[in-house]
C-alpha atoms as a PDB file:
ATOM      1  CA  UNK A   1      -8.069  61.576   2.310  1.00  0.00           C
ATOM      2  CA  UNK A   2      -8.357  59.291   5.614  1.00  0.00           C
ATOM      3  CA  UNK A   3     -11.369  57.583   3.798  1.00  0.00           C
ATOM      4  CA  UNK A   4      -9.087  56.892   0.587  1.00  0.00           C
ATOM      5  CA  UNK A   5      -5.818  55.406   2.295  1.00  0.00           C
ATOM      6  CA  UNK A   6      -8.400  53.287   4.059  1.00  0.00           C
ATOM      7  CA  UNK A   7     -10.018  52.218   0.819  1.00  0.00           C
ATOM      8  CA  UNK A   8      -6.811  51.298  -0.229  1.00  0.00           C
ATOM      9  CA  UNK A   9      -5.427  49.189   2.637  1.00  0.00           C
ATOM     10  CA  UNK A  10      -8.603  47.632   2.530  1.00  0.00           C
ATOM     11  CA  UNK A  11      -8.308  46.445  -1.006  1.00  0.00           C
ATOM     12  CA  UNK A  12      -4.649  45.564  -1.105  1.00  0.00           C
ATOM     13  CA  UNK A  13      -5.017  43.163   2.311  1.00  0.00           C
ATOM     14  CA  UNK A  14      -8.111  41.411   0.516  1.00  0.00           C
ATOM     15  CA  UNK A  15      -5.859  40.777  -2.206  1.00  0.00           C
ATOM     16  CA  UNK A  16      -2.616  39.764   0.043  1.00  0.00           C
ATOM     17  CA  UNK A  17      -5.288  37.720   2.243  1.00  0.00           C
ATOM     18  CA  UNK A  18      -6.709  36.296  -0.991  1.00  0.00           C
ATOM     19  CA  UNK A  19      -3.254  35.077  -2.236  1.00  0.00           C
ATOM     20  CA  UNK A  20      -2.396  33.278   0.527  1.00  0.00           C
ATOM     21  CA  UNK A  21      -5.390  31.382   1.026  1.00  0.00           C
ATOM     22  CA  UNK A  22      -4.949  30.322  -2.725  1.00  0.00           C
ATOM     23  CA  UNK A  23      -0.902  29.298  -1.956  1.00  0.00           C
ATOM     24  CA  UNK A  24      -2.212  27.382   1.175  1.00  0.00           C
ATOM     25  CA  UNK A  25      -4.949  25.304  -0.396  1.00  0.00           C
ATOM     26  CA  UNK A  26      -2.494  24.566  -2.915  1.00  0.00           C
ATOM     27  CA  UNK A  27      -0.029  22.735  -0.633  1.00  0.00           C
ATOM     28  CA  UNK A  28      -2.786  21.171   1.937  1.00  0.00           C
ATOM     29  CA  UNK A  29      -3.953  19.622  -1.650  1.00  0.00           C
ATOM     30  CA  UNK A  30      -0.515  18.516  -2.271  1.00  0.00           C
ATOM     31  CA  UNK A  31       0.016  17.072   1.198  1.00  0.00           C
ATOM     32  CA  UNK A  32      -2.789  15.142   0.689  1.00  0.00           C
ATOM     33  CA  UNK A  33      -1.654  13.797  -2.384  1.00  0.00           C
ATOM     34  CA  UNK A  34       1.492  12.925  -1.325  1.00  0.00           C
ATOM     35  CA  UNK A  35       0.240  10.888   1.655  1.00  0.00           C
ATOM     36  CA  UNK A  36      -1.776   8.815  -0.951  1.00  0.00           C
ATOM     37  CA  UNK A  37       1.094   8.194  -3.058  1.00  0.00           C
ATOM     38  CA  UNK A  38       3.070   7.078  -0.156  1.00  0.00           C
ATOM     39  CA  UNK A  39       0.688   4.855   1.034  1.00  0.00           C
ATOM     40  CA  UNK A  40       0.461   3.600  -2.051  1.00  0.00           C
ATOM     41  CA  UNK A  41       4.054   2.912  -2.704  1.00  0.00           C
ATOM     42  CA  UNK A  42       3.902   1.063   0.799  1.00  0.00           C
ATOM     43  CA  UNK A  43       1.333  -1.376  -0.144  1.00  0.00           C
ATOM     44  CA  UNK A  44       3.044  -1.978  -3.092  1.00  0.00           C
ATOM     45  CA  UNK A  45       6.200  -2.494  -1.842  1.00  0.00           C
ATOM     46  CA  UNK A  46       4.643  -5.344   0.947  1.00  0.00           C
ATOM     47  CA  UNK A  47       3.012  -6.785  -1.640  1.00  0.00           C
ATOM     48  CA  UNK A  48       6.070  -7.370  -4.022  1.00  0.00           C
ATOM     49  CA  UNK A  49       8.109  -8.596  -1.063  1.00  0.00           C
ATOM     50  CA  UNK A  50       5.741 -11.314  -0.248  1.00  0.00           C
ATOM     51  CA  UNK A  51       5.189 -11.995  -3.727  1.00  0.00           C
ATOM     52  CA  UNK A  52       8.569 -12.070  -4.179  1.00  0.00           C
ATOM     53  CA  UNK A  53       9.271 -14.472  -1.309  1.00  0.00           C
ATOM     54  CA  UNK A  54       6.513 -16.604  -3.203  1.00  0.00           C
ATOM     55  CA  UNK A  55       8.227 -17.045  -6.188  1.00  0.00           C
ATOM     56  CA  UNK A  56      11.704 -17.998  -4.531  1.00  0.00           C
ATOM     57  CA  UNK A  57       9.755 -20.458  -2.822  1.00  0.00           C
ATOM     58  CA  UNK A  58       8.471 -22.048  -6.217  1.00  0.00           C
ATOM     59  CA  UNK A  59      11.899 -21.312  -7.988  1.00  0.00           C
ATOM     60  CA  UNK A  60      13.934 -22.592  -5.190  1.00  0.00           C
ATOM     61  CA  UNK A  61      12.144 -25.973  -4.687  1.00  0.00           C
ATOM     62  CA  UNK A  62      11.816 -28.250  -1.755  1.00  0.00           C
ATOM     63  CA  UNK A  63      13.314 -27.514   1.655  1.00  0.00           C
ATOM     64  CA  UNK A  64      12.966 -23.386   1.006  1.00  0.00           C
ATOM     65  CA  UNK A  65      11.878 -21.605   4.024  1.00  0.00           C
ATOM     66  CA  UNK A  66      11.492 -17.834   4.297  1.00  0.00           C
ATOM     67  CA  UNK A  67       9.963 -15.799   7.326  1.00  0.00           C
ATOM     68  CA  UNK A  68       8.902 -12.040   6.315  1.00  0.00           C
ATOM     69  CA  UNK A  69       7.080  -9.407   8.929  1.00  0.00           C
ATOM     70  CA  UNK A  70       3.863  -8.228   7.418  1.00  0.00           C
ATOM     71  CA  UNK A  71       2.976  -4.679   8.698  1.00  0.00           C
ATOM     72  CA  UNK A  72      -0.511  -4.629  10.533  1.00  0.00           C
ATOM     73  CA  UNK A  73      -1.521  -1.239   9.474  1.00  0.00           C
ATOM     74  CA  UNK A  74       0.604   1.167   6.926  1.00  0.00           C
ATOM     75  CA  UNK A  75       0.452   4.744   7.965  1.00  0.00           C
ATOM     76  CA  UNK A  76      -2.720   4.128  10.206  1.00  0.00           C
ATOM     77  CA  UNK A  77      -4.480   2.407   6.996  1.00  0.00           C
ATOM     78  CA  UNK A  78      -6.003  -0.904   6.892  1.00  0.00           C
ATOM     79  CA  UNK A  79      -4.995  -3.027   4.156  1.00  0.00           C
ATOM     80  CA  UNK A  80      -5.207  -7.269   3.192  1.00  0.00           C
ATOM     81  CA  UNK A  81      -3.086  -9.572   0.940  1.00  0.00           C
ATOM     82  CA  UNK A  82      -5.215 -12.056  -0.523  1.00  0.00           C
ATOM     83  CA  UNK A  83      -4.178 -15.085  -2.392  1.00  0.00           C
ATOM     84  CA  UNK A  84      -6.808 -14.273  -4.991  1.00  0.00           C
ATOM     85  CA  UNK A  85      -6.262 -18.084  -6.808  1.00  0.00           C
ATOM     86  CA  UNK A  86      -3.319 -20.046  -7.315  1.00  0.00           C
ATOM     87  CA  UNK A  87      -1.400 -17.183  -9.721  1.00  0.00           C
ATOM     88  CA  UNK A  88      -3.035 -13.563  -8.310  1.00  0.00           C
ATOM     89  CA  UNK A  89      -1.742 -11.981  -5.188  1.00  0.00           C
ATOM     90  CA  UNK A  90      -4.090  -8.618  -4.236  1.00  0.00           C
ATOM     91  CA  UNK A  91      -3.042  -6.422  -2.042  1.00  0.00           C
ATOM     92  CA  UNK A  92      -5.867  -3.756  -1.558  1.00  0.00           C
ATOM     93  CA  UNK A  93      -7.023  -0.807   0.732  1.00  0.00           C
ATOM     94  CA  UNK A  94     -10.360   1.143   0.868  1.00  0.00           C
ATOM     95  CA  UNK A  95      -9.088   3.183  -2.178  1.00  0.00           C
ATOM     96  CA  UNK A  96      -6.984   1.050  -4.420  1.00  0.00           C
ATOM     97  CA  UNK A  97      -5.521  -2.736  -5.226  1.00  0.00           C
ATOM     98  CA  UNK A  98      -2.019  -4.192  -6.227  1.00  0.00           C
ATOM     99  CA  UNK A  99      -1.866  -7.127  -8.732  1.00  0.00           C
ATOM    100  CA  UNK A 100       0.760  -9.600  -8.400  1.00  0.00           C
ATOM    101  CA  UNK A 101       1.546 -12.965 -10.635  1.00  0.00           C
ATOM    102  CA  UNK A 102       3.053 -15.576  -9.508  1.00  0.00           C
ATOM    103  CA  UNK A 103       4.915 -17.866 -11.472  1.00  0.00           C
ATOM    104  CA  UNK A 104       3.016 -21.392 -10.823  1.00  0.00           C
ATOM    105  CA  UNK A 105       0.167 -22.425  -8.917  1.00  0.00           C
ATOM    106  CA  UNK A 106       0.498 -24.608  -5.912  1.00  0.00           C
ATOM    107  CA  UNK A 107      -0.200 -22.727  -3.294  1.00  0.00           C
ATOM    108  CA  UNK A 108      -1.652 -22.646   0.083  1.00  0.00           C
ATOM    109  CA  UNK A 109      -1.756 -21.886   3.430  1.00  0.00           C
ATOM    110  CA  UNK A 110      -2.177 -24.269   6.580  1.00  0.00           C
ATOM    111  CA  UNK A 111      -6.068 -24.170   6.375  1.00  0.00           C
ATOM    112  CA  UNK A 112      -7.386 -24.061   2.792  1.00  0.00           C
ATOM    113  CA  UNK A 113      -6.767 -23.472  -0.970  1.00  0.00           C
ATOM    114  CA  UNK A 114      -7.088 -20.737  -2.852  1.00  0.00           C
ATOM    115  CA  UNK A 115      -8.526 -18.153  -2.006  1.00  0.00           C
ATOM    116  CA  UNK A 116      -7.893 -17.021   1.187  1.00  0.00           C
ATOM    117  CA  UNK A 117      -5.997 -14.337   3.114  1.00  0.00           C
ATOM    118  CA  UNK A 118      -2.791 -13.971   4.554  1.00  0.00           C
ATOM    119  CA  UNK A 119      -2.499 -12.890   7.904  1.00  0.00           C
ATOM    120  CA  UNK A 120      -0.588 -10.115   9.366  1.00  0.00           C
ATOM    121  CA  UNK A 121       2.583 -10.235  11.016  1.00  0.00           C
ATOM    122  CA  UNK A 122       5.365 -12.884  11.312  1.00  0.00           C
ATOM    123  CA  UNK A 123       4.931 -15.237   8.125  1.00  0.00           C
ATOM    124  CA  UNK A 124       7.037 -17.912   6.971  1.00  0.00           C
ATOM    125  CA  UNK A 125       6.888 -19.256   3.130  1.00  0.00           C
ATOM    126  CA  UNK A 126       7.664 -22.667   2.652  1.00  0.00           C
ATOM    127  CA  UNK A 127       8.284 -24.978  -0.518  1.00  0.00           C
ATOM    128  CA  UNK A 128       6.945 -28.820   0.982  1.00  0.00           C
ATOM    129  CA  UNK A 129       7.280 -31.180  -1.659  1.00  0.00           C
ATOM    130  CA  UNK A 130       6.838 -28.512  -4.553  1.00  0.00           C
ATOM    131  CA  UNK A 131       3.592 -27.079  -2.751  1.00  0.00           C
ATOM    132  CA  UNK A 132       4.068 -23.746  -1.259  1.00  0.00           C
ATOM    133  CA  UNK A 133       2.885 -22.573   2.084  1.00  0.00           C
ATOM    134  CA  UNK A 134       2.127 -19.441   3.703  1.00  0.00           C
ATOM    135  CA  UNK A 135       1.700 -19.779   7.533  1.00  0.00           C
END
Protein backbone atom coordinates (compact mmCIF):
# COMPACT_ATOMS: atom_id res chain seq x y z
CA UNK A 1 0.00 0.00 0.00
CA UNK A 2 3.08 2.40 0.99
CA UNK A 3 4.44 1.62 -2.60
CA UNK A 4 0.94 2.73 -4.20
CA UNK A 5 0.29 6.15 -2.28
CA UNK A 6 3.86 6.77 -3.35
CA UNK A 7 3.12 5.95 -6.96
CA UNK A 8 0.51 8.26 -6.73
CA UNK A 9 2.10 11.37 -5.19
CA UNK A 10 4.66 10.77 -7.55
CA UNK A 11 2.46 11.07 -10.56
CA UNK A 12 0.15 13.82 -9.42
CA UNK A 13 3.40 16.29 -8.46
CA UNK A 14 4.83 15.51 -12.09
CA UNK A 15 1.67 16.66 -13.32
CA UNK A 16 1.26 19.82 -10.78
CA UNK A 17 5.16 20.42 -11.54
CA UNK A 18 4.39 20.00 -15.25
CA UNK A 19 1.57 22.64 -15.20
CA UNK A 20 3.36 25.18 -13.81
CA UNK A 21 6.30 25.09 -15.85
CA UNK A 22 3.81 25.32 -18.87
CA UNK A 23 1.87 28.61 -17.02
CA UNK A 24 5.42 30.10 -16.42
CA UNK A 25 6.86 29.82 -19.91
CA UNK A 26 3.72 31.22 -20.96
CA UNK A 27 4.11 34.59 -19.19
CA UNK A 28 8.17 34.85 -19.47
CA UNK A 29 7.03 34.59 -23.38
CA UNK A 30 4.60 37.28 -22.84
CA UNK A 31 6.98 39.52 -20.90
CA UNK A 32 9.13 39.33 -23.59
CA UNK A 33 6.71 40.33 -25.96
CA UNK A 34 5.52 43.05 -24.24
CA UNK A 35 8.97 44.64 -23.79
CA UNK A 36 9.23 44.53 -27.67
CA UNK A 37 6.05 46.17 -28.18
CA UNK A 38 6.97 48.84 -25.81
CA UNK A 39 10.05 49.52 -27.25
CA UNK A 40 8.52 49.67 -30.22
CA UNK A 41 5.83 52.11 -29.40
CA UNK A 42 8.82 54.29 -27.97
CA UNK A 43 10.68 54.54 -31.13
CA UNK A 44 7.72 55.31 -32.76
CA UNK A 45 6.55 57.80 -30.70
CA UNK A 46 10.32 59.81 -30.96
CA UNK A 47 10.14 59.42 -34.32
CA UNK A 48 6.64 61.08 -34.91
CA UNK A 49 7.58 63.88 -32.54
CA UNK A 50 10.55 64.87 -34.50
CA UNK A 51 8.81 64.30 -37.58
CA UNK A 52 6.23 66.18 -36.39
CA UNK A 53 8.37 69.13 -35.32
CA UNK A 54 9.63 68.82 -39.07
CA UNK A 55 6.60 69.46 -40.64
CA UNK A 56 5.61 72.56 -38.38
CA UNK A 57 8.82 73.79 -39.38
CA UNK A 58 7.90 73.54 -43.23
CA UNK A 59 4.16 74.50 -42.52
CA UNK A 60 5.02 77.31 -40.28
CA UNK A 61 7.58 79.08 -42.56
CA UNK A 62 10.44 81.37 -41.85
CA UNK A 63 11.47 82.42 -38.35
CA UNK A 64 10.05 78.81 -36.76
CA UNK A 65 12.27 77.47 -34.16
CA UNK A 66 11.60 74.34 -32.13
CA UNK A 67 14.06 72.55 -29.59
CA UNK A 68 12.99 68.75 -28.79
CA UNK A 69 15.19 66.23 -26.36
CA UNK A 70 16.03 63.12 -28.27
CA UNK A 71 16.43 60.11 -25.87
CA UNK A 72 20.02 58.51 -26.15
CA UNK A 73 19.00 55.01 -25.54
CA UNK A 74 15.13 53.73 -25.09
CA UNK A 75 14.86 51.06 -22.51
CA UNK A 76 18.71 50.26 -22.70
CA UNK A 77 18.28 49.88 -26.71
CA UNK A 78 20.24 51.61 -29.25
CA UNK A 79 18.36 53.23 -31.87
CA UNK A 80 19.12 56.25 -34.92
CA UNK A 81 16.86 58.75 -36.78
CA UNK A 82 18.08 59.17 -40.12
CA UNK A 83 17.02 61.73 -42.59
CA UNK A 84 16.85 59.00 -45.21
CA UNK A 85 16.40 61.90 -48.28
CA UNK A 86 14.63 65.01 -48.34
CA UNK A 87 10.86 63.29 -47.64
CA UNK A 88 11.84 59.82 -45.45
CA UNK A 89 12.57 60.02 -41.79
CA UNK A 90 13.81 56.24 -40.40
CA UNK A 91 13.90 55.61 -37.18
CA UNK A 92 15.36 52.01 -36.71
CA UNK A 93 16.80 49.54 -34.04
CA UNK A 94 18.59 46.14 -34.43
CA UNK A 95 15.08 44.55 -34.91
CA UNK A 96 12.79 46.92 -36.68
CA UNK A 97 12.38 50.56 -38.61
CA UNK A 98 9.75 53.47 -38.49
CA UNK A 99 8.85 55.30 -41.77
CA UNK A 100 8.01 58.82 -41.65
CA UNK A 101 6.99 61.41 -44.67
CA UNK A 102 7.48 64.59 -44.58
CA UNK A 103 5.58 67.01 -46.35
CA UNK A 104 8.36 68.87 -48.64
CA UNK A 105 11.89 68.50 -49.15
CA UNK A 106 14.32 71.11 -48.04
CA UNK A 107 15.98 69.82 -45.50
CA UNK A 108 19.20 69.71 -43.72
CA UNK A 109 21.28 69.81 -40.99
CA UNK A 110 24.37 72.18 -40.23
CA UNK A 111 26.87 69.85 -42.10
CA UNK A 112 25.34 68.19 -45.19
CA UNK A 113 22.24 67.21 -47.26
CA UNK A 114 20.39 64.44 -47.28
CA UNK A 115 21.17 61.77 -45.95
CA UNK A 116 22.52 61.97 -42.79
CA UNK A 117 21.72 61.37 -39.12
CA UNK A 118 20.38 63.23 -36.43
CA UNK A 119 22.09 63.31 -33.34
CA UNK A 120 20.93 62.53 -29.95
CA UNK A 121 19.90 64.81 -27.38
CA UNK A 122 18.99 68.55 -27.32
CA UNK A 123 17.86 69.43 -31.04
CA UNK A 124 16.45 72.48 -32.32
CA UNK A 125 14.39 72.58 -35.83
CA UNK A 126 14.55 75.61 -37.64
CA UNK A 127 12.70 77.06 -40.84
CA UNK A 128 15.76 79.68 -42.45
CA UNK A 129 14.47 81.13 -45.43
CA UNK A 130 12.05 78.10 -46.26
CA UNK A 131 15.05 75.54 -45.70
CA UNK A 132 14.72 73.52 -42.64
CA UNK A 133 17.41 72.69 -40.19
CA UNK A 134 18.08 70.15 -37.71
CA UNK A 135 21.02 71.05 -35.37
Amino acid sequence: MKGQVSMEFMIISFVVLSILLLVFATASRTQFFSQETQLQRKVKDICENVADKINKAIYYGGGFSQGIFIPDKVYGNNYTIKVENNRTLVCSTEKFSIVKIFVENKIENETSIPPFFIEKGSVVITNKEGMVKIQ
